[in-house]
C-alpha atoms as a PDB file:
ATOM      1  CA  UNK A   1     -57.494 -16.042  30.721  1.00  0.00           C
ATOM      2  CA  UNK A   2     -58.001 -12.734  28.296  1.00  0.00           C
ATOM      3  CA  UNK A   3     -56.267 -12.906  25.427  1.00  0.00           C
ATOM      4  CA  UNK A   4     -55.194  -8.827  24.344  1.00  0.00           C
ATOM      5  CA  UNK A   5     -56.318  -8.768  19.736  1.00  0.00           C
ATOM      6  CA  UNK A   6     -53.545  -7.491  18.045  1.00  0.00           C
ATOM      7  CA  UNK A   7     -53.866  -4.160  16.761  1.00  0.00           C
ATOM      8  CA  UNK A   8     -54.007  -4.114  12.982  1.00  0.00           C
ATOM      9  CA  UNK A   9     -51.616  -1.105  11.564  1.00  0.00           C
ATOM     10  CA  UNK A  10     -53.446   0.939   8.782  1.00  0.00           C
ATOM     11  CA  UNK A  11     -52.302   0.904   5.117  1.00  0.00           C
ATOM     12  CA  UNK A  12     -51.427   5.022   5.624  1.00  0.00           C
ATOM     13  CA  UNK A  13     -48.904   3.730   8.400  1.00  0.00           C
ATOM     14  CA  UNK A  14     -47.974   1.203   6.138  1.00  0.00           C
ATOM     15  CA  UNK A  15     -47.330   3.575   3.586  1.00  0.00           C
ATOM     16  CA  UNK A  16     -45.617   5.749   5.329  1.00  0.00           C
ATOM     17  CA  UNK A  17     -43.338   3.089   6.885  1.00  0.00           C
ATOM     18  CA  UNK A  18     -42.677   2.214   3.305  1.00  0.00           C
ATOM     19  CA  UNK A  19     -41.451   5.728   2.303  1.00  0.00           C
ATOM     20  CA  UNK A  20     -39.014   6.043   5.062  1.00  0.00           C
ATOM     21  CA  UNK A  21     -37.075   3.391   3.526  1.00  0.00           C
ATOM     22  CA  UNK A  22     -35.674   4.155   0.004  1.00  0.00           C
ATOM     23  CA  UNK A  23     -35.382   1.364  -2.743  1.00  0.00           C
ATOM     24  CA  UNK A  24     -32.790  -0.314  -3.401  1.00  0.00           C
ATOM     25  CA  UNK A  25     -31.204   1.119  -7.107  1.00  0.00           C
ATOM     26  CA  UNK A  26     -31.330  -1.674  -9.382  1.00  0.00           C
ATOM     27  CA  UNK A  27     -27.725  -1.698  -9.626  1.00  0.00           C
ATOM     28  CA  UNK A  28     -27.269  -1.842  -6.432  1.00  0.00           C
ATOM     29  CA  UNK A  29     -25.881  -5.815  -5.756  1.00  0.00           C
ATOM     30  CA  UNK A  30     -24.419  -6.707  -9.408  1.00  0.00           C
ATOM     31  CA  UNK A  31     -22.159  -9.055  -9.482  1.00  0.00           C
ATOM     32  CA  UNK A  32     -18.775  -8.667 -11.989  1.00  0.00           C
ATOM     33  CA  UNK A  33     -19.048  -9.975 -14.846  1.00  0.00           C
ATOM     34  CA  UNK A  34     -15.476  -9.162 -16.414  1.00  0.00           C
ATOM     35  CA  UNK A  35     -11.913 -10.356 -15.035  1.00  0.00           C
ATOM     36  CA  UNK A  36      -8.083  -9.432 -15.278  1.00  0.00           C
ATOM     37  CA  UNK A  37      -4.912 -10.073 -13.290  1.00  0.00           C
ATOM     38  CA  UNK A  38      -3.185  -7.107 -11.905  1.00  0.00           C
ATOM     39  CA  UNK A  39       0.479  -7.471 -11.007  1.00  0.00           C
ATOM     40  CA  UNK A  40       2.272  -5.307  -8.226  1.00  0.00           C
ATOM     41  CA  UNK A  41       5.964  -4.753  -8.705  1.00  0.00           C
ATOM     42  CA  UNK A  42       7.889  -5.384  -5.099  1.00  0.00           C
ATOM     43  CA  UNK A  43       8.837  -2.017  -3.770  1.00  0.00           C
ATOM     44  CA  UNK A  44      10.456  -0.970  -0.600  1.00  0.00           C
ATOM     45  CA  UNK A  45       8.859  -1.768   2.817  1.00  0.00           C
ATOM     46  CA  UNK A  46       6.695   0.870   3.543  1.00  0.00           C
ATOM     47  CA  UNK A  47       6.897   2.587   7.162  1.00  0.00           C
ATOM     48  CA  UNK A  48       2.876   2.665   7.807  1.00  0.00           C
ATOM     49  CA  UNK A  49       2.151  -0.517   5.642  1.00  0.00           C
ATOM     50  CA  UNK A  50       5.065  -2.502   6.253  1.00  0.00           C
ATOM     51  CA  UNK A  51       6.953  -5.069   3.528  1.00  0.00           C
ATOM     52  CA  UNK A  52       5.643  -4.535  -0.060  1.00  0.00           C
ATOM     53  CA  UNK A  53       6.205  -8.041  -2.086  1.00  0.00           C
ATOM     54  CA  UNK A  54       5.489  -8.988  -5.456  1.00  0.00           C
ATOM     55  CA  UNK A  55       1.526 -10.092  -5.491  1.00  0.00           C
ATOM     56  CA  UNK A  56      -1.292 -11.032  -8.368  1.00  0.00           C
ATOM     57  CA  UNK A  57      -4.850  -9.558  -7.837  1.00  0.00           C
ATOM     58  CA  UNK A  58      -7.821 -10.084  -9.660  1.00  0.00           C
ATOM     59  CA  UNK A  59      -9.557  -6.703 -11.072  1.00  0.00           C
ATOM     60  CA  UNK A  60     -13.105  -7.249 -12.129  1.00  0.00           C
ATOM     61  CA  UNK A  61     -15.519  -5.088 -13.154  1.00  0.00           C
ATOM     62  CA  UNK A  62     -19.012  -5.012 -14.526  1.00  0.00           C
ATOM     63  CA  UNK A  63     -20.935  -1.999 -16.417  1.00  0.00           C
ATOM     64  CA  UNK A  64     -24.388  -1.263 -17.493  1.00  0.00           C
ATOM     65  CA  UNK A  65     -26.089   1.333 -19.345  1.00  0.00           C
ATOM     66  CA  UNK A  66     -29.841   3.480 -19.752  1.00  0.00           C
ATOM     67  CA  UNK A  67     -31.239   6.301 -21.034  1.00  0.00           C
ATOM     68  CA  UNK A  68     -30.730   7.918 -18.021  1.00  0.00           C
ATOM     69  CA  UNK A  69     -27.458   6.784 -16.724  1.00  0.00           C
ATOM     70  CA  UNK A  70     -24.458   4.663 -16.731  1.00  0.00           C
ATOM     71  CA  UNK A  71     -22.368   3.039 -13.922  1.00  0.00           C
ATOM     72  CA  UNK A  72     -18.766   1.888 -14.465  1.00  0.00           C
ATOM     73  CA  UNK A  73     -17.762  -0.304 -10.894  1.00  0.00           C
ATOM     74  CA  UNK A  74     -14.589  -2.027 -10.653  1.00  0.00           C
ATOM     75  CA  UNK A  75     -13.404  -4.114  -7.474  1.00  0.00           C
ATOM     76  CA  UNK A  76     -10.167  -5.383  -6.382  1.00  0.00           C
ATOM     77  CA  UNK A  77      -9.946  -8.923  -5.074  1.00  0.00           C
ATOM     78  CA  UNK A  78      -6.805 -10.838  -3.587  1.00  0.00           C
ATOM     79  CA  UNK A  79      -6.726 -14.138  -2.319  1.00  0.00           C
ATOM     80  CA  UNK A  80      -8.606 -14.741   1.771  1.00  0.00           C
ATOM     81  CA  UNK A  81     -10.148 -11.652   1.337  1.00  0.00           C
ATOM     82  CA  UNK A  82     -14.023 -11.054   1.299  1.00  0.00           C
ATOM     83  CA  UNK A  83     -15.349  -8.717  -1.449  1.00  0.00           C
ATOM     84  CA  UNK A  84     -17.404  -5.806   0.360  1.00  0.00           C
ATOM     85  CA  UNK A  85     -18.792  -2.651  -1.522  1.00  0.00           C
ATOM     86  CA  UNK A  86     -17.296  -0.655   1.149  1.00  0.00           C
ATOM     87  CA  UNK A  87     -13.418  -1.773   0.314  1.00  0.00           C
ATOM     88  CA  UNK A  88     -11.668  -1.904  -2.861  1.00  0.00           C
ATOM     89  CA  UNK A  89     -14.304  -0.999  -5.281  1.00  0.00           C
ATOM     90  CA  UNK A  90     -14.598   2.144  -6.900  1.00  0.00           C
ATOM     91  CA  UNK A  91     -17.904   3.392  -8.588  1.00  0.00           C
ATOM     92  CA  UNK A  92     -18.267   6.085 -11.723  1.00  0.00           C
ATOM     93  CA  UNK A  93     -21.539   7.184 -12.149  1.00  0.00           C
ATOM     94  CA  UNK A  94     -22.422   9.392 -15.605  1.00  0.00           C
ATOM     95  CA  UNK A  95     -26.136  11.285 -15.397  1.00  0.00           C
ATOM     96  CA  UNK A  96     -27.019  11.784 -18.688  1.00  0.00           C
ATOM     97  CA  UNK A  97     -30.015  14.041 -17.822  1.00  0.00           C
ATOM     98  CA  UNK A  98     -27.923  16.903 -16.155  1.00  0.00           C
ATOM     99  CA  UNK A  99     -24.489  15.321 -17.758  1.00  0.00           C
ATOM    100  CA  UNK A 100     -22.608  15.290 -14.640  1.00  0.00           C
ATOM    101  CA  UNK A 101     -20.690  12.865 -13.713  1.00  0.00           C
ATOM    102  CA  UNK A 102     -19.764  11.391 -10.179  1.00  0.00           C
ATOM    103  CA  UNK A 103     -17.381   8.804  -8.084  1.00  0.00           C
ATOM    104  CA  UNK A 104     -18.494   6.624  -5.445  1.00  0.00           C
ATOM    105  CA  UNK A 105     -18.587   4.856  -3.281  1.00  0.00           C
ATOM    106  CA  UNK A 106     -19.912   8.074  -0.953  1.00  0.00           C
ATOM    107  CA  UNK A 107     -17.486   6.049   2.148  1.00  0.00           C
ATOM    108  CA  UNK A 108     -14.988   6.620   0.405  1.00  0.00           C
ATOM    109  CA  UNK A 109     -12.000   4.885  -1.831  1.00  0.00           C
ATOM    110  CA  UNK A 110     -10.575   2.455   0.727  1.00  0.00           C
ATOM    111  CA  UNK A 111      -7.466  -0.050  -0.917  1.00  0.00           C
ATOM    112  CA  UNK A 112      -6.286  -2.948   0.874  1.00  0.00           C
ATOM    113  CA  UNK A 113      -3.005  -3.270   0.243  1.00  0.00           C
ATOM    114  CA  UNK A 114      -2.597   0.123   0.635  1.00  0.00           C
ATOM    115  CA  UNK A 115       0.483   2.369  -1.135  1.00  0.00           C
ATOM    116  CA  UNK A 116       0.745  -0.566  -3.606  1.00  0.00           C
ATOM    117  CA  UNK A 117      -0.368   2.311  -6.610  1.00  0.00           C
ATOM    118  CA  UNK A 118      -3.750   0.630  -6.796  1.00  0.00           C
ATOM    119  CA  UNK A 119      -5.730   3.979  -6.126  1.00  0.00           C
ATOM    120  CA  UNK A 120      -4.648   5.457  -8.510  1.00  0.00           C
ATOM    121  CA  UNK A 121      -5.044   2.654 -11.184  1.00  0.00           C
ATOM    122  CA  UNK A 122      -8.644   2.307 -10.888  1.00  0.00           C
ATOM    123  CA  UNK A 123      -9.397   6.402 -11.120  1.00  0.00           C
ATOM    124  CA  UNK A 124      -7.590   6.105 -14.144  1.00  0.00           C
ATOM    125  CA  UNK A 125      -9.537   3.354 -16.036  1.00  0.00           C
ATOM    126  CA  UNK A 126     -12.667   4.974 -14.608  1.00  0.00           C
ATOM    127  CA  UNK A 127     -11.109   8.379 -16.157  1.00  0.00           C
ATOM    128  CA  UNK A 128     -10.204   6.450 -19.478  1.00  0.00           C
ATOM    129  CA  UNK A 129     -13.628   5.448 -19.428  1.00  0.00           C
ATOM    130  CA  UNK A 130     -15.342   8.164 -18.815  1.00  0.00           C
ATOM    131  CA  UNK A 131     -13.658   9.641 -21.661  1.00  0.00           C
ATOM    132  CA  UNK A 132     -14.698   7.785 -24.179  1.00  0.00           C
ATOM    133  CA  UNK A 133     -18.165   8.972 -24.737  1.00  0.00           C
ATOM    134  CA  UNK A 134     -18.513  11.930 -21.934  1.00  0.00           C
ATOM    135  CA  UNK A 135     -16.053  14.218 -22.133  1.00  0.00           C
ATOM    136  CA  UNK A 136     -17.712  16.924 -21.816  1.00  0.00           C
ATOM    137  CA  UNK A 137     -19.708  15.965 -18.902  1.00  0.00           C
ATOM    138  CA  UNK A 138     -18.766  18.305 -15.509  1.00  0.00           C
ATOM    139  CA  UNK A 139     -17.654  16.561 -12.400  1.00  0.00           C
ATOM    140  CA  UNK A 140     -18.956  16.482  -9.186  1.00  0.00           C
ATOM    141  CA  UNK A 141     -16.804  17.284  -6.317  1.00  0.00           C
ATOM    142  CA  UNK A 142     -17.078  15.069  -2.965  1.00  0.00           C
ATOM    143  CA  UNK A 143     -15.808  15.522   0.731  1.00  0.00           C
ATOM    144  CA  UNK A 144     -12.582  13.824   1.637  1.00  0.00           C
ATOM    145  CA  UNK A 145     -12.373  11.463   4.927  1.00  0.00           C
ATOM    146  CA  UNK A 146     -10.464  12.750   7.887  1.00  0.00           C
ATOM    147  CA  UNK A 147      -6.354  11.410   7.829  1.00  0.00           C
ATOM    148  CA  UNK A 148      -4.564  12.803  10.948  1.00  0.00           C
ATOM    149  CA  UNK A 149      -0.863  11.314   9.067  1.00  0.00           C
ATOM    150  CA  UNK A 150      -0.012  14.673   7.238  1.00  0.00           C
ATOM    151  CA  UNK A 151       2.388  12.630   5.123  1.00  0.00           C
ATOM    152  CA  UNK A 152      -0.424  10.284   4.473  1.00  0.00           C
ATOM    153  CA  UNK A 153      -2.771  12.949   3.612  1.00  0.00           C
ATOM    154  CA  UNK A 154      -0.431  14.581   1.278  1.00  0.00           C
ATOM    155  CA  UNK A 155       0.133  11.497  -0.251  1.00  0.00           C
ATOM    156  CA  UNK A 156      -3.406  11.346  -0.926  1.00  0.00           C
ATOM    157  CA  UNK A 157      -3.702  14.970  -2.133  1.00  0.00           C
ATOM    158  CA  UNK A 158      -0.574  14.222  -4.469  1.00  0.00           C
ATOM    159  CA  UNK A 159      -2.513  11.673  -6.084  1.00  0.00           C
ATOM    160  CA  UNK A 160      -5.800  13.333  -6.644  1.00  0.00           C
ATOM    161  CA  UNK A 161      -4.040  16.089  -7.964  1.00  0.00           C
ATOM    162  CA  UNK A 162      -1.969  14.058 -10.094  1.00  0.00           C
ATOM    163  CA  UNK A 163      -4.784  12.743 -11.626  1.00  0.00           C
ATOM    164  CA  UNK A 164      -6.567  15.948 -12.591  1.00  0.00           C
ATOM    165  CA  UNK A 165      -8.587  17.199  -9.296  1.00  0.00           C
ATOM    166  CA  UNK A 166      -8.378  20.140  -7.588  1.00  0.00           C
ATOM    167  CA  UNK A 167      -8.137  19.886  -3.769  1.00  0.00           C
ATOM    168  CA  UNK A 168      -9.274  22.311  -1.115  1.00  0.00           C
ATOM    169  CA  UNK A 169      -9.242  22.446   2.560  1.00  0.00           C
ATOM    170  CA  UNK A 170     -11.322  24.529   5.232  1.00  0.00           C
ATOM    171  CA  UNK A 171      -9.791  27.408   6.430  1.00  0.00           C
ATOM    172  CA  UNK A 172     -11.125  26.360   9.676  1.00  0.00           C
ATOM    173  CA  UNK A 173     -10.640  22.939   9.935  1.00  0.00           C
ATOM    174  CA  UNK A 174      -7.313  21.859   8.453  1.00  0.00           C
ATOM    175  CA  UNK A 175      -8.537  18.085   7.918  1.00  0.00           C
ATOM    176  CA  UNK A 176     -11.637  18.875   6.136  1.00  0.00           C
ATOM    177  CA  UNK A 177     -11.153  18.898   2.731  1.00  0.00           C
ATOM    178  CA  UNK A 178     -12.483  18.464  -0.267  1.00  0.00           C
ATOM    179  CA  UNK A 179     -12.014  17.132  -4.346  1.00  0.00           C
ATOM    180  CA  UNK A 180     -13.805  18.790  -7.738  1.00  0.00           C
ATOM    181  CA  UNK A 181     -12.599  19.180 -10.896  1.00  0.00           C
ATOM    182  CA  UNK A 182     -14.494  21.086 -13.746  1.00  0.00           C
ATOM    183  CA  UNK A 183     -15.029  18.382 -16.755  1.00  0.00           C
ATOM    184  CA  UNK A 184     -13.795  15.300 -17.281  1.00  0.00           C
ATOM    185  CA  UNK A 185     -11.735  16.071 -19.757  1.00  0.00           C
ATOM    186  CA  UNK A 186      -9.582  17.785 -17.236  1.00  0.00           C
ATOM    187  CA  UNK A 187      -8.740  14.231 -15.881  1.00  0.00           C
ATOM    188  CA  UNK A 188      -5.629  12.248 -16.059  1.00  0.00           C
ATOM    189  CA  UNK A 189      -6.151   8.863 -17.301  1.00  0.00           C
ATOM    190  CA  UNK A 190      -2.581   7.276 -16.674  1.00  0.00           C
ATOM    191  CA  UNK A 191      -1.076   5.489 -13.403  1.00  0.00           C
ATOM    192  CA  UNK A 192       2.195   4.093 -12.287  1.00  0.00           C
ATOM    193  CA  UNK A 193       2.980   0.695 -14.534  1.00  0.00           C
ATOM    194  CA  UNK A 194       6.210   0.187 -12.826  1.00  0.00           C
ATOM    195  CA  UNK A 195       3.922  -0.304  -9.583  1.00  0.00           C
ATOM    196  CA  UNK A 196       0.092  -2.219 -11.353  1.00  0.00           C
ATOM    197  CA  UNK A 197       0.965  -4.003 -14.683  1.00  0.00           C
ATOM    198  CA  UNK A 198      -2.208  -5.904 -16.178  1.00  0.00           C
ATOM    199  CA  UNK A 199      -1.389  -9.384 -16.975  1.00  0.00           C
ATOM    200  CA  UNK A 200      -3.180 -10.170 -20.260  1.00  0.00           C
ATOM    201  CA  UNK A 201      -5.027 -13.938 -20.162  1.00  0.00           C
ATOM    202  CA  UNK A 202      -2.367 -15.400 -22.984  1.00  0.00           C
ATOM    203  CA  UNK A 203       0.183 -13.390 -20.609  1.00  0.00           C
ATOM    204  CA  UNK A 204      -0.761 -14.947 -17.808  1.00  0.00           C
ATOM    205  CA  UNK A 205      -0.842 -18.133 -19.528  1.00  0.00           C
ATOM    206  CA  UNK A 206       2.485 -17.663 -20.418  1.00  0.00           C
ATOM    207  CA  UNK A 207       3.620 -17.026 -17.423  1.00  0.00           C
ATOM    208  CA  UNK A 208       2.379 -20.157 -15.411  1.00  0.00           C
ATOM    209  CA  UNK A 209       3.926 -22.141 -18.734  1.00  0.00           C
ATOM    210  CA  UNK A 210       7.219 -20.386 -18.233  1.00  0.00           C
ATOM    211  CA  UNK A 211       7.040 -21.059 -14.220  1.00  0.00           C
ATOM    212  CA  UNK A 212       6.305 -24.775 -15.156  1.00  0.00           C
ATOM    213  CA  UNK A 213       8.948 -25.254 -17.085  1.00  0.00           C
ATOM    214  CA  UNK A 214      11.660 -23.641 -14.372  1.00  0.00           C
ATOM    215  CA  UNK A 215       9.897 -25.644 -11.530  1.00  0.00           C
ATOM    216  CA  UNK A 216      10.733 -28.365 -13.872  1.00  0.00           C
ATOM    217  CA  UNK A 217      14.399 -27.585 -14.561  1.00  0.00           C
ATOM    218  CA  UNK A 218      15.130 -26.980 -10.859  1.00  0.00           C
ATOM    219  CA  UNK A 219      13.446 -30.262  -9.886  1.00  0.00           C
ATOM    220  CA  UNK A 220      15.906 -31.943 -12.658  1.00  0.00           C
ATOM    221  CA  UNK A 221      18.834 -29.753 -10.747  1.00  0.00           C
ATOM    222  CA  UNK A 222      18.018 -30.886  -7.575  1.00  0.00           C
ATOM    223  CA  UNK A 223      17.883 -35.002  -8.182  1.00  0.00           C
ATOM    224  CA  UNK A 224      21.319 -34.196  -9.946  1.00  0.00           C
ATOM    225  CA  UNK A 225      22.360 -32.327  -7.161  1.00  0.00           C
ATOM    226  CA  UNK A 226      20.791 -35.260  -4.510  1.00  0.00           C
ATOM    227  CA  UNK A 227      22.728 -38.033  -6.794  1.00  0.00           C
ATOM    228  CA  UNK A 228      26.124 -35.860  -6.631  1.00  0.00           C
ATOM    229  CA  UNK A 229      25.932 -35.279  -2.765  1.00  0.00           C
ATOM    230  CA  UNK A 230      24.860 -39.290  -2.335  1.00  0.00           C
ATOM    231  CA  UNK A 231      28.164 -40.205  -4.630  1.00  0.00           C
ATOM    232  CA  UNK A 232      30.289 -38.028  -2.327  1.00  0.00           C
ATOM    233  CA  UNK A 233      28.302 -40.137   0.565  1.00  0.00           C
ATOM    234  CA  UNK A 234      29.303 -43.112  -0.283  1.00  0.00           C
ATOM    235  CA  UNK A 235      33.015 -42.210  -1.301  1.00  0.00           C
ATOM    236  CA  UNK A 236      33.159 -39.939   2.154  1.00  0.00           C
ATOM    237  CA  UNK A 237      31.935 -43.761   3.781  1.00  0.00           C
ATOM    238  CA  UNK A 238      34.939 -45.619   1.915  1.00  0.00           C
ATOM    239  CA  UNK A 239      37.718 -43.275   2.761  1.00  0.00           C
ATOM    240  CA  UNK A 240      36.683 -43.079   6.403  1.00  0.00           C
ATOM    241  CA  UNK A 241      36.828 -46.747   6.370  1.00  0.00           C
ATOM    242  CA  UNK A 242      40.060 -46.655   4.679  1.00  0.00           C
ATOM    243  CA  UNK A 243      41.030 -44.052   7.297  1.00  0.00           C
ATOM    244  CA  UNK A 244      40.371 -46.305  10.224  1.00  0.00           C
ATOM    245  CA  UNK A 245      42.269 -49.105   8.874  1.00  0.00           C
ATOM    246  CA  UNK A 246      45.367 -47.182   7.916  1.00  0.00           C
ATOM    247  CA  UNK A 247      45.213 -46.325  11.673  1.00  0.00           C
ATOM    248  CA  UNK A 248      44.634 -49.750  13.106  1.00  0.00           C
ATOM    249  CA  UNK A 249      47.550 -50.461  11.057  1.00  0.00           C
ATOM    250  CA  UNK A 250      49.701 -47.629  12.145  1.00  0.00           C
ATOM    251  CA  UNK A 251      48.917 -48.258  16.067  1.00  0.00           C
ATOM    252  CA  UNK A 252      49.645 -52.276  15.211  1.00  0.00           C
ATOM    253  CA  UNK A 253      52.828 -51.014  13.584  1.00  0.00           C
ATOM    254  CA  UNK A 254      54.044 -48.852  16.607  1.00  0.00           C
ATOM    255  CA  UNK A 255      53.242 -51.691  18.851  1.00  0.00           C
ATOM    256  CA  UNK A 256      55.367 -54.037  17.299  1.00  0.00           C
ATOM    257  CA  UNK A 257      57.807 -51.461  16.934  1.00  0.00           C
ATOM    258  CA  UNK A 258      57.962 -51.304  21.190  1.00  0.00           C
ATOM    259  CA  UNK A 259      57.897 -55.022  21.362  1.00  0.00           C
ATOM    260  CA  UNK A 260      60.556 -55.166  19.338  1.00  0.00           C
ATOM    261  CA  UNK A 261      62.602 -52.721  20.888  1.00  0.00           C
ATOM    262  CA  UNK A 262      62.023 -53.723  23.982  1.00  0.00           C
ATOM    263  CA  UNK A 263      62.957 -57.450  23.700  1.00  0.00           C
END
């Protein structure tokens, strides 16, 4: 039995092979490093997204700076739910070399829960801080995803314009659209706080204190209720007891009664 040598592949191949697949960025996989609760108000059940109830998420971000760039990324995490850099994470990129600035991620901003006013929160702390240092800086524009729901899509639209962007469509292809604004200080860097309130840490500490306290008082309420509906047990036991005697009685009484009358 033969046995075929492998062929060795040459280091240009190798090379080339290597090429064709483009390093990762550096920043590519970090992990947050700073945390806050969010708070959604209950609204209205929504026809496409269905009952809106009041619910805490966690908003964590992490940042880092060069020479050459920055990179703002902020996620949105709820309880059961698996953080992916393809949902509920929104990324600001600033160039410093051509002073541009940019929004990822390039799939798109995708919330989960949706029409809960959380879009439009985290464009405006990316806006606020953008602001802080690049003002000046000119945006670039980006494509816009597909939505076949006109209302949905001019929901959308309503909210990138609200927040400083100017949207276009193709004159051929109603769906296609697409975002730009000219600097960043053209941006809008306020949202909704009836809908996303952020729940500071002594806040939130609060808050647990004050829910202890009226889990306490209800759990006093409800062994004084308990006692109060056992007391009416007992006294609804003695006066059906008393019941059924006064009725033995009466029956013994009517009884004698017929003997009597009939003797």
């Amino acid at each position: 039995m033969t046995e075929t040598p492998e062929t060795p592949i040459a280091p240009a191949e190798n090379a080339e092979n290597a090429e064709q697949v483009p390093p990762a960025h550096p920043w590519a996989e970090l992990a947050p490093e700073r945390f806050r609760l969010l708070r959604l108000a209950p609204l209205a059940a929504d026809k496409y997204t269905g009952p809106r109830p009041l619910r805490f998420v966690e908003l964590a971000q992490v940042e880092r700076h060069s020479p050459e760039e920055s990179l703002l990324r902020l996620f949105i995490h709820q309880t059961g739910q698996k953080r992916s850099h393809k949902q509920n994470t929104l990324e600001v990129w600033a160039d410093h070399e051509n002073k541009t600035l940019r929004f990822g991620p390039e799939s798109g901003l995708s919330i989960v829960p949706a029409n809960r006013g959380l879009g439009r929160f985290l464009l405006a702390q990316a806006v606020l801080w953008a602001q802080k240092s690049w003002s000046h800086y000119l945006v670039e524009g980006g494509t816009l995803a597909e939505n076949g729901h006109e209302e949905q899509r001019q929901l959308r639209d309503h909210f990138l314009q609200t927040q400083g962007f100017d949207v276009e469509y193709n004159l051929e292809h109603q769906f296609k659209g697409s975002y730009s604004a000219p600097r960043v200080s053209a941006l809008r860097g306020d949202w909704n706080q009836d809908k996303v309130q952020i729940i500071e840490l002594l806040d939130s500490a609060s808050m647990l204190e004050q829910a202890d306290q009226n889990l306490a008082k209800q759990e006093a309420h409800i062994a004084e209720l308990q006692e109060q509906i056992a007391k009416y047990r007992r006294e609804d036991g003695g006066l059906r007891f008393t019941i059924v005697c006064l009725i033995a009685f009466c029956l013994f009484q009517a009884g004698l009664l017929i003997w009597i009358a009939t003797r």
